[in-house]
PDB file of N, CA and C in Angstrom:
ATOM      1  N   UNK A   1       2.266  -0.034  17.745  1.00  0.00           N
ATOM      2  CA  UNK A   1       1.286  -0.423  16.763  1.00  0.00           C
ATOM      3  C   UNK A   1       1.558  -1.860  16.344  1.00  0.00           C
ATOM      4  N   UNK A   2       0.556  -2.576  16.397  1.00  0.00           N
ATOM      5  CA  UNK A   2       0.578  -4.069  15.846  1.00  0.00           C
ATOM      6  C   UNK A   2      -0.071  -4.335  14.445  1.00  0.00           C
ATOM      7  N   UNK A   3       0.463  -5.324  13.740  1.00  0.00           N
ATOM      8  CA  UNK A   3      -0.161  -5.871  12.478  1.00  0.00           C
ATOM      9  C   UNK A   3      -0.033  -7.463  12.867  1.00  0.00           C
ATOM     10  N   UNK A   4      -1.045  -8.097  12.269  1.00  0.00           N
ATOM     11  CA  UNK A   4      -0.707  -9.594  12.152  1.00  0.00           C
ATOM     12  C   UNK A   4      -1.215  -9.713  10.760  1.00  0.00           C
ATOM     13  N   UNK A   5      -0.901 -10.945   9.906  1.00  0.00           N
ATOM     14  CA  UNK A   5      -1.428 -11.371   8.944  1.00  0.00           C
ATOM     15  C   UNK A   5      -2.515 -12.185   8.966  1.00  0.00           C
ATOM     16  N   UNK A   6      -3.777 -12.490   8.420  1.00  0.00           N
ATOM     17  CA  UNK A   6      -4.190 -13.753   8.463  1.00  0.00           C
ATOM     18  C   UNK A   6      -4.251 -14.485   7.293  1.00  0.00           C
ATOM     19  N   UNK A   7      -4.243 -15.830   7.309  1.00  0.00           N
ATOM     20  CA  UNK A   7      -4.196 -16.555   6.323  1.00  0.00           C
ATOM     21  C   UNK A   7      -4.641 -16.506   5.362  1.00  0.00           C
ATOM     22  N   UNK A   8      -5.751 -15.589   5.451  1.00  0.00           N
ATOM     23  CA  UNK A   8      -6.423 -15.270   3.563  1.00  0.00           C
ATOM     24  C   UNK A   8      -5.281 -14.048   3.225  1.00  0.00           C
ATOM     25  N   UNK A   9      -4.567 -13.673   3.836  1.00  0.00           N
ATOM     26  CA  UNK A   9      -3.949 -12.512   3.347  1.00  0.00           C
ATOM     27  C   UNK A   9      -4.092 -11.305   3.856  1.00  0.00           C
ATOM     28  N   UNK A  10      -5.134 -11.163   4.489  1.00  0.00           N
ATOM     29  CA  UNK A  10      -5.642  -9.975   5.173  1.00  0.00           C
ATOM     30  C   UNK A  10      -5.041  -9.067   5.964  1.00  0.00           C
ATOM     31  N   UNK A  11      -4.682  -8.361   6.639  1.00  0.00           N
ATOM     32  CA  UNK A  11      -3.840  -7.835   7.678  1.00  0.00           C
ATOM     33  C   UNK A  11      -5.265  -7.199   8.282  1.00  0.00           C
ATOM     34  N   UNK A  12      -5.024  -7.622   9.912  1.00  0.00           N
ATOM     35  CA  UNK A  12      -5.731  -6.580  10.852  1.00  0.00           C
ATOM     36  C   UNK A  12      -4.565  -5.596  11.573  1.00  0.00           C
ATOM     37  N   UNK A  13      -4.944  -4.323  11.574  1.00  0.00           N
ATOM     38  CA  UNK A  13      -3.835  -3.787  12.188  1.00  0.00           C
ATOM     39  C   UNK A  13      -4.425  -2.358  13.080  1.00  0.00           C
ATOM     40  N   UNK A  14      -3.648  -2.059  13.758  1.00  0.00           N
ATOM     41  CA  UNK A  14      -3.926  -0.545  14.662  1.00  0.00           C
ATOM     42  C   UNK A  14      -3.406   0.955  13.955  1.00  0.00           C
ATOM     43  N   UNK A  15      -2.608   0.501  12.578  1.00  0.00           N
ATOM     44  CA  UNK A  15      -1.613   1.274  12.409  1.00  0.00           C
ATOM     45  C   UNK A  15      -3.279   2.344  11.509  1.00  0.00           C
ATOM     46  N   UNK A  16      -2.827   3.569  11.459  1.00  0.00           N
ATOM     47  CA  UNK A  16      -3.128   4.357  11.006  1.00  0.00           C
ATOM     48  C   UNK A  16      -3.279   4.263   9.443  1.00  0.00           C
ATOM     49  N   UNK A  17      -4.272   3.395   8.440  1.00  0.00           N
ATOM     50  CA  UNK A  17      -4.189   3.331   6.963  1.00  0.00           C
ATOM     51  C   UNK A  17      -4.393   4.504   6.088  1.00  0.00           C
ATOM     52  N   UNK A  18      -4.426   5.719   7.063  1.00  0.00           N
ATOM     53  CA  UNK A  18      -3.881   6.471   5.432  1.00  0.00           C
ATOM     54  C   UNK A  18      -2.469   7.367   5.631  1.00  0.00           C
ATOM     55  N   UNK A  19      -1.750   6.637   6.858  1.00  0.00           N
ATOM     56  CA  UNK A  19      -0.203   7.115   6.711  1.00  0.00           C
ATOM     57  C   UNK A  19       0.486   6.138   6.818  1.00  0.00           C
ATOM     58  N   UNK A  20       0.032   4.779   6.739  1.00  0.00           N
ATOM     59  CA  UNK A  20       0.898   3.599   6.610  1.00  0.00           C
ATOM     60  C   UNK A  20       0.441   2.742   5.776  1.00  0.00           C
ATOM     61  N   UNK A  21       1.449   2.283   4.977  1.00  0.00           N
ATOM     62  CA  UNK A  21       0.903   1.069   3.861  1.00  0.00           C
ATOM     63  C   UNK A  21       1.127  -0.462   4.584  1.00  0.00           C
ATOM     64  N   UNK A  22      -0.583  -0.537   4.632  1.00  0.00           N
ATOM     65  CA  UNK A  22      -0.361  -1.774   5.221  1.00  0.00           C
ATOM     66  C   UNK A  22       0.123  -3.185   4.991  1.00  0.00           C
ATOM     67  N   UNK A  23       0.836  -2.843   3.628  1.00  0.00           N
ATOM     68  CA  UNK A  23       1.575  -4.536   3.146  1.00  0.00           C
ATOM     69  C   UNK A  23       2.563  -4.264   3.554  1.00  0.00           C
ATOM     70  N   UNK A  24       3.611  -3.178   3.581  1.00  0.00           N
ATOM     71  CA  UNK A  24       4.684  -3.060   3.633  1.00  0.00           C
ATOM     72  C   UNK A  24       5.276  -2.320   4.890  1.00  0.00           C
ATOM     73  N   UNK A  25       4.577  -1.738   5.441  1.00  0.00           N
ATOM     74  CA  UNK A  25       4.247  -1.116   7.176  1.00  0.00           C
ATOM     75  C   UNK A  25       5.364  -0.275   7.424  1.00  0.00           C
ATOM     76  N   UNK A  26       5.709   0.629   5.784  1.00  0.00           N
ATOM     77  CA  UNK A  26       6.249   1.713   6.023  1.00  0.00           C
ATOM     78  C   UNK A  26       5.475   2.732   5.923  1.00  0.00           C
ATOM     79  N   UNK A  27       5.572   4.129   6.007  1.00  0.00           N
ATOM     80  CA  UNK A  27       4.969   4.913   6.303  1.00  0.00           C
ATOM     81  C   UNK A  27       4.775   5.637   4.662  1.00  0.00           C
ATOM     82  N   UNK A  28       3.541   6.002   4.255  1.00  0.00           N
ATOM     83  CA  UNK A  28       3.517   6.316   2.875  1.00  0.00           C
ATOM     84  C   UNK A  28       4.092   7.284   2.405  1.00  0.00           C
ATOM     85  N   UNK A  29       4.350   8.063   3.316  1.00  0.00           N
ATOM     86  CA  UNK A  29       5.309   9.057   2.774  1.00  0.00           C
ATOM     87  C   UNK A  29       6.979   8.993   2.887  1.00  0.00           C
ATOM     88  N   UNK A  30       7.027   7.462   2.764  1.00  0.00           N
ATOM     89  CA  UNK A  30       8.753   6.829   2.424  1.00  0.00           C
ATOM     90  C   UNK A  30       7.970   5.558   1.447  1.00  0.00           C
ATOM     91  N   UNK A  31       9.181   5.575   0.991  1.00  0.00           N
ATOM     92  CA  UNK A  31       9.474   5.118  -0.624  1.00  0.00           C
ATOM     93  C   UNK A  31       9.375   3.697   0.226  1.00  0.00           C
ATOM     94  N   UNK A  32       8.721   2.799  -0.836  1.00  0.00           N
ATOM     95  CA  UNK A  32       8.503   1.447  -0.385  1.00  0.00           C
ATOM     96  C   UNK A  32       9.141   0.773  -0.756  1.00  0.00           C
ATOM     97  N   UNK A  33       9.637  -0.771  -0.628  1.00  0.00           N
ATOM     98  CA  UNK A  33      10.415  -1.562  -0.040  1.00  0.00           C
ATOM     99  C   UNK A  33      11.421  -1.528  -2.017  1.00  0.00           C
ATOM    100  N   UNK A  34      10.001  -1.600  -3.055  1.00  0.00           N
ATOM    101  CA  UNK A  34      10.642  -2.302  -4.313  1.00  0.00           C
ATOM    102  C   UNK A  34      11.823  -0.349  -4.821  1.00  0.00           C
ATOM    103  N   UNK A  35      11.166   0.937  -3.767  1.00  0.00           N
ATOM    104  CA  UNK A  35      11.805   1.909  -4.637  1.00  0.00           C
ATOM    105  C   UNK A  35      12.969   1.786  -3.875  1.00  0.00           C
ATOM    106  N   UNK A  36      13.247   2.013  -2.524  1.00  0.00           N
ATOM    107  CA  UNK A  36      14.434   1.579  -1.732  1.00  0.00           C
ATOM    108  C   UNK A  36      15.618   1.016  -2.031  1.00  0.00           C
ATOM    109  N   UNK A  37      15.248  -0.334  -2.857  1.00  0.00           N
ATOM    110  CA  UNK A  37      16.693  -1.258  -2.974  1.00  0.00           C
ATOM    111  C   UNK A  37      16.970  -1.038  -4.345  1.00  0.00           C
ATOM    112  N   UNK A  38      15.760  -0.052  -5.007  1.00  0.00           N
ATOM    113  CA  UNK A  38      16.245  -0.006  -6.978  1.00  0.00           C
ATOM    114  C   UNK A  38      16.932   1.175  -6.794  1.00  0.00           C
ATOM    115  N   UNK A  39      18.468   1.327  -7.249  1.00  0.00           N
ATOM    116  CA  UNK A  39      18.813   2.210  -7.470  1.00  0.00           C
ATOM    117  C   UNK A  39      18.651   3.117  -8.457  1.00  0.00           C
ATOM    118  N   UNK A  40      17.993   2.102  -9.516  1.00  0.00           N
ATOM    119  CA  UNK A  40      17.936   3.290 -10.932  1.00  0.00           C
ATOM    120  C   UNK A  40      16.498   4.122 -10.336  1.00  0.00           C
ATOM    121  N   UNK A  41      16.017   4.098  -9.721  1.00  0.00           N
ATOM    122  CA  UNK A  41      14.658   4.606  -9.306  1.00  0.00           C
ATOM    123  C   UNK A  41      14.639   5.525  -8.151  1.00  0.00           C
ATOM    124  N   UNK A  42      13.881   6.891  -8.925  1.00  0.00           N
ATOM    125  CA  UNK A  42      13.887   8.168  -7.395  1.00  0.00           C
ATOM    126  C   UNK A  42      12.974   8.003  -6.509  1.00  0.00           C
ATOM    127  N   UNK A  43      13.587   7.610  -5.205  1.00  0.00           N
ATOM    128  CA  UNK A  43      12.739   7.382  -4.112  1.00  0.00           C
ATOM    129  C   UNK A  43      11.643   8.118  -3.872  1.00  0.00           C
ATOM    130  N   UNK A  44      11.701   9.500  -4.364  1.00  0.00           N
ATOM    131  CA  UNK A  44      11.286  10.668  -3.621  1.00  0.00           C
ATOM    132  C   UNK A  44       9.710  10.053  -4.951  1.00  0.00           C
ATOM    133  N   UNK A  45       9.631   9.264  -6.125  1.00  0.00           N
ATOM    134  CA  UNK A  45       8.781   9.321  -7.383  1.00  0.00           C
ATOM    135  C   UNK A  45       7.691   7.985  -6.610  1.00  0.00           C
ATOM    136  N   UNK A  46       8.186   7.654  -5.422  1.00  0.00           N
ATOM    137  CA  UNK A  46       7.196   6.384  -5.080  1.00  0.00           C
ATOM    138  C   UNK A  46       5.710   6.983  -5.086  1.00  0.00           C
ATOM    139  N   UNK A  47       5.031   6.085  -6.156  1.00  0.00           N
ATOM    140  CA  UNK A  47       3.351   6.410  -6.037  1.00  0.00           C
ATOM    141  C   UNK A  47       2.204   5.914  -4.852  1.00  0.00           C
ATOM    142  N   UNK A  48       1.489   6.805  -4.442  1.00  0.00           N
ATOM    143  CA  UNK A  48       0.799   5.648  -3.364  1.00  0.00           C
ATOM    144  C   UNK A  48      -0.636   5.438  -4.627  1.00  0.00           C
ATOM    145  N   UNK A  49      -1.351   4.411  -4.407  1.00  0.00           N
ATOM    146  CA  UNK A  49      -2.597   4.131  -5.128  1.00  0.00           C
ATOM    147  C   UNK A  49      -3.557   3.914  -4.318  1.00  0.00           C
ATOM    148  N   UNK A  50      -4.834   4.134  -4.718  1.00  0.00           N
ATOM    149  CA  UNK A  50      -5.693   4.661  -3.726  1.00  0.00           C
ATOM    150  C   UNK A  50      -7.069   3.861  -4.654  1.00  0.00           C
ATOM    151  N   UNK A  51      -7.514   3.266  -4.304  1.00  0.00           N
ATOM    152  CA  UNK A  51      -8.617   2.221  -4.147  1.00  0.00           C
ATOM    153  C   UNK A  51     -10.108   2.577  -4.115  1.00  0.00           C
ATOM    154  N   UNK A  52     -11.019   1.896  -4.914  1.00  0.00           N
ATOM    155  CA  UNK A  52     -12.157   2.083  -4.599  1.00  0.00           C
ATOM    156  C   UNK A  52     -12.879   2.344  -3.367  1.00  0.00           C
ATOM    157  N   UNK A  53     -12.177   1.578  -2.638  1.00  0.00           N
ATOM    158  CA  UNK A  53     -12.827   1.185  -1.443  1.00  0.00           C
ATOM    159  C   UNK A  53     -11.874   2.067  -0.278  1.00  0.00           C
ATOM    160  N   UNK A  54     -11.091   3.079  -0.531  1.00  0.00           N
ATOM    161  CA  UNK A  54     -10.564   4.104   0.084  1.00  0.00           C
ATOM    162  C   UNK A  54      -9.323   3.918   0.623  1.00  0.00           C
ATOM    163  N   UNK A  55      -8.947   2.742   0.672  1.00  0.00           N
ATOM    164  CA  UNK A  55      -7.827   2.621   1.647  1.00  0.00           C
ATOM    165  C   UNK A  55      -6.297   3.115   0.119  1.00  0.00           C
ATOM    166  N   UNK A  56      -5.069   3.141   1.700  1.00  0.00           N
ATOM    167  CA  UNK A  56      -4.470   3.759   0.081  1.00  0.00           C
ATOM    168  C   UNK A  56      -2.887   2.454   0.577  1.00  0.00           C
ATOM    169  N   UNK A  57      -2.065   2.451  -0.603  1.00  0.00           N
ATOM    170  CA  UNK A  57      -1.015   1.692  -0.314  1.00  0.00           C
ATOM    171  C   UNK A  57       0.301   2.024  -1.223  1.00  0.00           C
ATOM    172  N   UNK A  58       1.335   1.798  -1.080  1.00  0.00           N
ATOM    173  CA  UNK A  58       2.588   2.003  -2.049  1.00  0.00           C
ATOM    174  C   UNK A  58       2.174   1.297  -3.567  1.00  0.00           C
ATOM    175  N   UNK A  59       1.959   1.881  -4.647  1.00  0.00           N
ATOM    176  CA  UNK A  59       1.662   1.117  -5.476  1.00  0.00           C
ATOM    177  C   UNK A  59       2.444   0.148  -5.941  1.00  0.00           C
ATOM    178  N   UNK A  60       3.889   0.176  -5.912  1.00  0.00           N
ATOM    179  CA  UNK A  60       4.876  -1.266  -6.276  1.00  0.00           C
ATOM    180  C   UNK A  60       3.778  -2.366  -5.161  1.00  0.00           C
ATOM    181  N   UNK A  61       3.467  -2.066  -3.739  1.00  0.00           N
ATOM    182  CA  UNK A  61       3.548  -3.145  -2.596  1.00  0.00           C
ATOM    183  C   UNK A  61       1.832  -3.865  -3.474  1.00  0.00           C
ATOM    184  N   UNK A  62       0.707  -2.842  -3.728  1.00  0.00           N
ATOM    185  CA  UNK A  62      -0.096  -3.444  -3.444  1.00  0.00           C
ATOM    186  C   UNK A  62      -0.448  -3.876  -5.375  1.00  0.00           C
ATOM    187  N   UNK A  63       0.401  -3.539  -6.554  1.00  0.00           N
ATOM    188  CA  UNK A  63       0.583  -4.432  -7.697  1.00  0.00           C
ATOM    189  C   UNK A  63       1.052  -5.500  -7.318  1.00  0.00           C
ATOM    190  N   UNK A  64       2.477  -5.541  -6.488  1.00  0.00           N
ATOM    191  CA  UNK A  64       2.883  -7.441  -5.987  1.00  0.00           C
ATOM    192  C   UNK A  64       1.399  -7.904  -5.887  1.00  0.00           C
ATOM    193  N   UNK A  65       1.453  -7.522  -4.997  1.00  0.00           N
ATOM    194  CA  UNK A  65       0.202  -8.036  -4.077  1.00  0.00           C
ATOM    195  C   UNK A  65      -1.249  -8.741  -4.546  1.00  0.00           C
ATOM    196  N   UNK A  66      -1.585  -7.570  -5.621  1.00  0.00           N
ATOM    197  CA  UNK A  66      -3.207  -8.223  -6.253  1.00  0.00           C
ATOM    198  C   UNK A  66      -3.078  -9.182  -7.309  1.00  0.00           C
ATOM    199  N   UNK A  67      -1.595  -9.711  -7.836  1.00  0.00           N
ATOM    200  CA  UNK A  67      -1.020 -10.657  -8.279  1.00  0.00           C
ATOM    201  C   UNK A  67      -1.802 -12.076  -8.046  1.00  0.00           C
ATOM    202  N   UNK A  68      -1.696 -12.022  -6.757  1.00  0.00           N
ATOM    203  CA  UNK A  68      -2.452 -13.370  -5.799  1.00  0.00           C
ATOM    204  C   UNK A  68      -3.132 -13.319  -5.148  1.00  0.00           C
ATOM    205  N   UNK A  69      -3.365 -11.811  -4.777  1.00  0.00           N
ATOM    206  CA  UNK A  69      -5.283 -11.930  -4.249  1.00  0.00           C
ATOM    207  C   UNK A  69      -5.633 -10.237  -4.581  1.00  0.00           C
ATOM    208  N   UNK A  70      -6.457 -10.415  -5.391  1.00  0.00           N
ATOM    209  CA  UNK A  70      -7.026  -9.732  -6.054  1.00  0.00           C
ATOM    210  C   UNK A  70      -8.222  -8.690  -5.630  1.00  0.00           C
ATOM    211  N   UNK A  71      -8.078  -8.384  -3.857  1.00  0.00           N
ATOM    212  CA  UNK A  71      -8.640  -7.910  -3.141  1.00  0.00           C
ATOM    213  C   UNK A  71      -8.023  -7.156  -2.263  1.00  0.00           C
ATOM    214  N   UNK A  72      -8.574  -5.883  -1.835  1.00  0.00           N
ATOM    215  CA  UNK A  72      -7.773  -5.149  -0.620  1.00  0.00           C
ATOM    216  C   UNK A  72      -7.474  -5.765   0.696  1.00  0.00           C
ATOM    217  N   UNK A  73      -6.129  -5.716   1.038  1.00  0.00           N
ATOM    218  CA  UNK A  73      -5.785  -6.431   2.178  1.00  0.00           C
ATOM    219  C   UNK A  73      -6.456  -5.858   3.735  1.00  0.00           C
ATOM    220  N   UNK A  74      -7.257  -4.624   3.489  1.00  0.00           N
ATOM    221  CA  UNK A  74      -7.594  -4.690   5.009  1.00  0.00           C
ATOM    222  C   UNK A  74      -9.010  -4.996   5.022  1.00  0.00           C
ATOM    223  N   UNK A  75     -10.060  -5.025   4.100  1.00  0.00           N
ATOM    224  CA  UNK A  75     -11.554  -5.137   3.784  1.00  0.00           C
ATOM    225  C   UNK A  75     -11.822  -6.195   3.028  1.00  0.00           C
ATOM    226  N   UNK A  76     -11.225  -6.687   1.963  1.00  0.00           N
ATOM    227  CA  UNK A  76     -11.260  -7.761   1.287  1.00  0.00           C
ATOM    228  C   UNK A  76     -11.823  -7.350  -0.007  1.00  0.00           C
ATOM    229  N   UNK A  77     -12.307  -6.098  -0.128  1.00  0.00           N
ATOM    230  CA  UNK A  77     -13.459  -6.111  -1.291  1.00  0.00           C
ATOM    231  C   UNK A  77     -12.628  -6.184  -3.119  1.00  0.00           C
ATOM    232  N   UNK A  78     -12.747  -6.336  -3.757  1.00  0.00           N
ATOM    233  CA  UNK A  78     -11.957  -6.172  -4.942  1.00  0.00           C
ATOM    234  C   UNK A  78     -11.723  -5.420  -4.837  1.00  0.00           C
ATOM    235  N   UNK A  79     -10.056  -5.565  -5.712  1.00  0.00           N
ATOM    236  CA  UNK A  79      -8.894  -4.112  -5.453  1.00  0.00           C
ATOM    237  C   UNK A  79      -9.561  -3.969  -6.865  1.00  0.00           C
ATOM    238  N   UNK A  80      -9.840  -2.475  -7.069  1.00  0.00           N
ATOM    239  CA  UNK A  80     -10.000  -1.291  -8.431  1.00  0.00           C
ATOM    240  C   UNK A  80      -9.338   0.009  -8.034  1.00  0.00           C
ATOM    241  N   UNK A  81      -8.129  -0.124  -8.557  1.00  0.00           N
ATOM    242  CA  UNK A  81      -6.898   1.239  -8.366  1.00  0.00           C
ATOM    243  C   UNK A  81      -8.025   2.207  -8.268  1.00  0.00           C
ATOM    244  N   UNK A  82      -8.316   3.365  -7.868  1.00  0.00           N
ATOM    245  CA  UNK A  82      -9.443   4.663  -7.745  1.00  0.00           C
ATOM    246  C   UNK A  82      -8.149   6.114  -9.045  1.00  0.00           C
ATOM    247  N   UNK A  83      -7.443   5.635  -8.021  1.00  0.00           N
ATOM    248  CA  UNK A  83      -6.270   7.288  -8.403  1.00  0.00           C
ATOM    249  C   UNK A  83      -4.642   6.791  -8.087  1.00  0.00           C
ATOM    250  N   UNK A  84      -4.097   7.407  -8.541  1.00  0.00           N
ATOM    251  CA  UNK A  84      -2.510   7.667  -8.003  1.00  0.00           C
ATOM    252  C   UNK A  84      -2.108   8.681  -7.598  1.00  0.00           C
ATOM    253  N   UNK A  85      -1.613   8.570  -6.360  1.00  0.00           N
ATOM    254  CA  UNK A  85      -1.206   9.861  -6.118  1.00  0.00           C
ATOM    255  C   UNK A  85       0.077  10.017  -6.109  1.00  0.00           C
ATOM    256  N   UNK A  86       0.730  11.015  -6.502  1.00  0.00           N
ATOM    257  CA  UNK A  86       2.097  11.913  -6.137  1.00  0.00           C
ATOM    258  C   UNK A  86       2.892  12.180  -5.036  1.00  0.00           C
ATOM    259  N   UNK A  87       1.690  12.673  -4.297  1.00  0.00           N
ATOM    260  CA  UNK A  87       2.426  13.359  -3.384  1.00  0.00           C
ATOM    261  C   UNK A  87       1.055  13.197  -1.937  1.00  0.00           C
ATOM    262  N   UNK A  88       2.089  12.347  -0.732  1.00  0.00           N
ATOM    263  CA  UNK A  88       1.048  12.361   0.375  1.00  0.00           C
ATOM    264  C   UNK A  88       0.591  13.077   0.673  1.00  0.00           C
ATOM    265  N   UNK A  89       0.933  14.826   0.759  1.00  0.00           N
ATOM    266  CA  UNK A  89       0.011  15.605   1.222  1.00  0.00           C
ATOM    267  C   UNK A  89      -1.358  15.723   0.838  1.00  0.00           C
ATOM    268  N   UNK A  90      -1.647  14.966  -0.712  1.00  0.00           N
ATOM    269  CA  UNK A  90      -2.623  14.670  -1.212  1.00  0.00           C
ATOM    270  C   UNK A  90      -3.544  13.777  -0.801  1.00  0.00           C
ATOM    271  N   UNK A  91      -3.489  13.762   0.623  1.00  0.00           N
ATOM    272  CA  UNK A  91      -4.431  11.804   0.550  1.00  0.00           C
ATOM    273  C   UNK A  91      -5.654  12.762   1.684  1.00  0.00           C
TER     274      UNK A  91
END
């Protein structure tokens, strides 16, 4: 599976977006990059967030993220959180 970035920020990718978060191109059902290295934090509590526009992502990866662009990285359309979810079996 390939990802590239493009310069607006965008990612085009092959990977499967509702079992991989595409900022961070781990798999959503592992704890993303910011729950990983925090130790005070239960890996197993990583939220995925799930978007108007359907796509879903680690919520630590894609809060960095709308920081500086304020749009979903695979469609572009404005990011509006939809839900949080718990638990991937939920998506």
């Amino acid at each position: 599976m390939s990802s590239a970035k493009d310069t607006d920020g965008s990612y085009h990718t092959d990977n499967d977006c509702t079992t991989t978060c595409q900022i961070c191109q781990e798999k959503l059902s592992d704890s993303c990059e910011s729950c990983h290295y925090n130790d005070d934090f239960d890996t197993s509590d990583c939220i995925i967030a799930k978007g108007t526009c359907g796509h879903h992502f680690h919520f630590h990866c894609i809060s960095r993220r709308i920081k500086s662009h304020a749009v979903c990285p695979i469609d572009q359309i404005d990011w509006v959180f939809e839900e949080y979810i718990h638990n991937v079996d939920n998506l």
